[in-house]
Protein backbone atom coordinates (compact mmCIF):
# COMPACT_ATOMS: atom_id res chain seq x y z
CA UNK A 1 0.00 0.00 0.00
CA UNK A 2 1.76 3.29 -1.31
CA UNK A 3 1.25 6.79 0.81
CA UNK A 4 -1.64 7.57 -1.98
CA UNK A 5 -3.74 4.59 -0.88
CA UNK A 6 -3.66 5.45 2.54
CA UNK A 7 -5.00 9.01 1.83
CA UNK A 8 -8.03 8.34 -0.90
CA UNK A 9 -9.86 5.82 -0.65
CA UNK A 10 -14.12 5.79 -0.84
CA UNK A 11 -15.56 8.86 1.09
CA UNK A 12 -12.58 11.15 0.36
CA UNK A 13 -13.78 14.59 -0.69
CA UNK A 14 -10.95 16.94 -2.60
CA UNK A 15 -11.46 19.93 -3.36
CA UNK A 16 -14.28 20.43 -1.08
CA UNK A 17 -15.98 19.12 -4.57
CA UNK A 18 -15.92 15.65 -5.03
CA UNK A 19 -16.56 12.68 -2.93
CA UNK A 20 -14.63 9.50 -4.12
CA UNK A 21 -16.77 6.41 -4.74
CA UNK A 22 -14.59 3.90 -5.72
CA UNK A 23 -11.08 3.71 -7.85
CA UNK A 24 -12.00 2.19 -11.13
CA UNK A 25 -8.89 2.64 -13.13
CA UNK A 26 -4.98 2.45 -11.72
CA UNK A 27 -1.63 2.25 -14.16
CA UNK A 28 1.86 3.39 -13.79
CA UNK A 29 1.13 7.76 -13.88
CA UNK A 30 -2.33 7.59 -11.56
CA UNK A 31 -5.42 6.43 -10.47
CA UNK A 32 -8.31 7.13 -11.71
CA UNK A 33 -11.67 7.35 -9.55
CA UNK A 34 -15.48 7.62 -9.65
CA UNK A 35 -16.56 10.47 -7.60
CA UNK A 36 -19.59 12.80 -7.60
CA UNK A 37 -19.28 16.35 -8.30
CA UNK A 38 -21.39 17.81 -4.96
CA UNK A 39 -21.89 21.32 -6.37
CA UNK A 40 -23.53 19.92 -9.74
CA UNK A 41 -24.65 16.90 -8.16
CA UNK A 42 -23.43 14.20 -10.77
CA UNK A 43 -20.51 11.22 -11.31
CA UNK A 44 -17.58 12.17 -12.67
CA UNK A 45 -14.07 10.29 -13.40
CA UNK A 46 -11.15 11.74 -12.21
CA UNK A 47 -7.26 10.78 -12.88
CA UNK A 48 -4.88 11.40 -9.70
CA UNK A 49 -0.86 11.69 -10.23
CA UNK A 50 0.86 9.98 -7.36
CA UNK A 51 2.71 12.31 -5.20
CA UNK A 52 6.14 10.59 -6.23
CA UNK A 53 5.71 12.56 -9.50
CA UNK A 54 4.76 15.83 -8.61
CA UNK A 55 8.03 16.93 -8.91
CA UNK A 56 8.90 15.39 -11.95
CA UNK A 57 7.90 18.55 -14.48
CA UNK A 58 7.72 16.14 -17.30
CA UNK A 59 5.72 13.48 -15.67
CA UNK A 60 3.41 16.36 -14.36
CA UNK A 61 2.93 18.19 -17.89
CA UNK A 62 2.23 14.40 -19.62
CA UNK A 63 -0.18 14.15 -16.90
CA UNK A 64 -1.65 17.74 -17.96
CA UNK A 65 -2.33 16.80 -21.97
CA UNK A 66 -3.68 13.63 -20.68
């Protein structure tokens, strides 16, 4: 279990915008979750880089144009 794990997981709300639901998606530059948008009130997906590359400035702007 990395650092990430331990931090979102189901019931996790970033942003003060979206609550996590589940992770449907992981691969080697994030995870991507289900989680509902509170303000519109609808799912969304969204794609989270892993700490570990938030310093890498070409992992991060990959990440961007993803």
């Amino acid at each position: 279990m990395s650092a990430t794990d331990s931090i979102l997981s189901p019931g996790t709300v970033l942003a003060e915008r979206y609550r996590l639901t589940e992770e449907i998606g992981r691969g080697g530059f994030g995870m991507v979750f289900r989680a509902r948008q509170l303000n519109m009130d609808r799912d969304v997906a969204i794609k989270i880089l892993p700490p570990k590359f938030m310093a890498v400035s070409d992992v991060v702007e990959r990440f961007k144009r993803e």
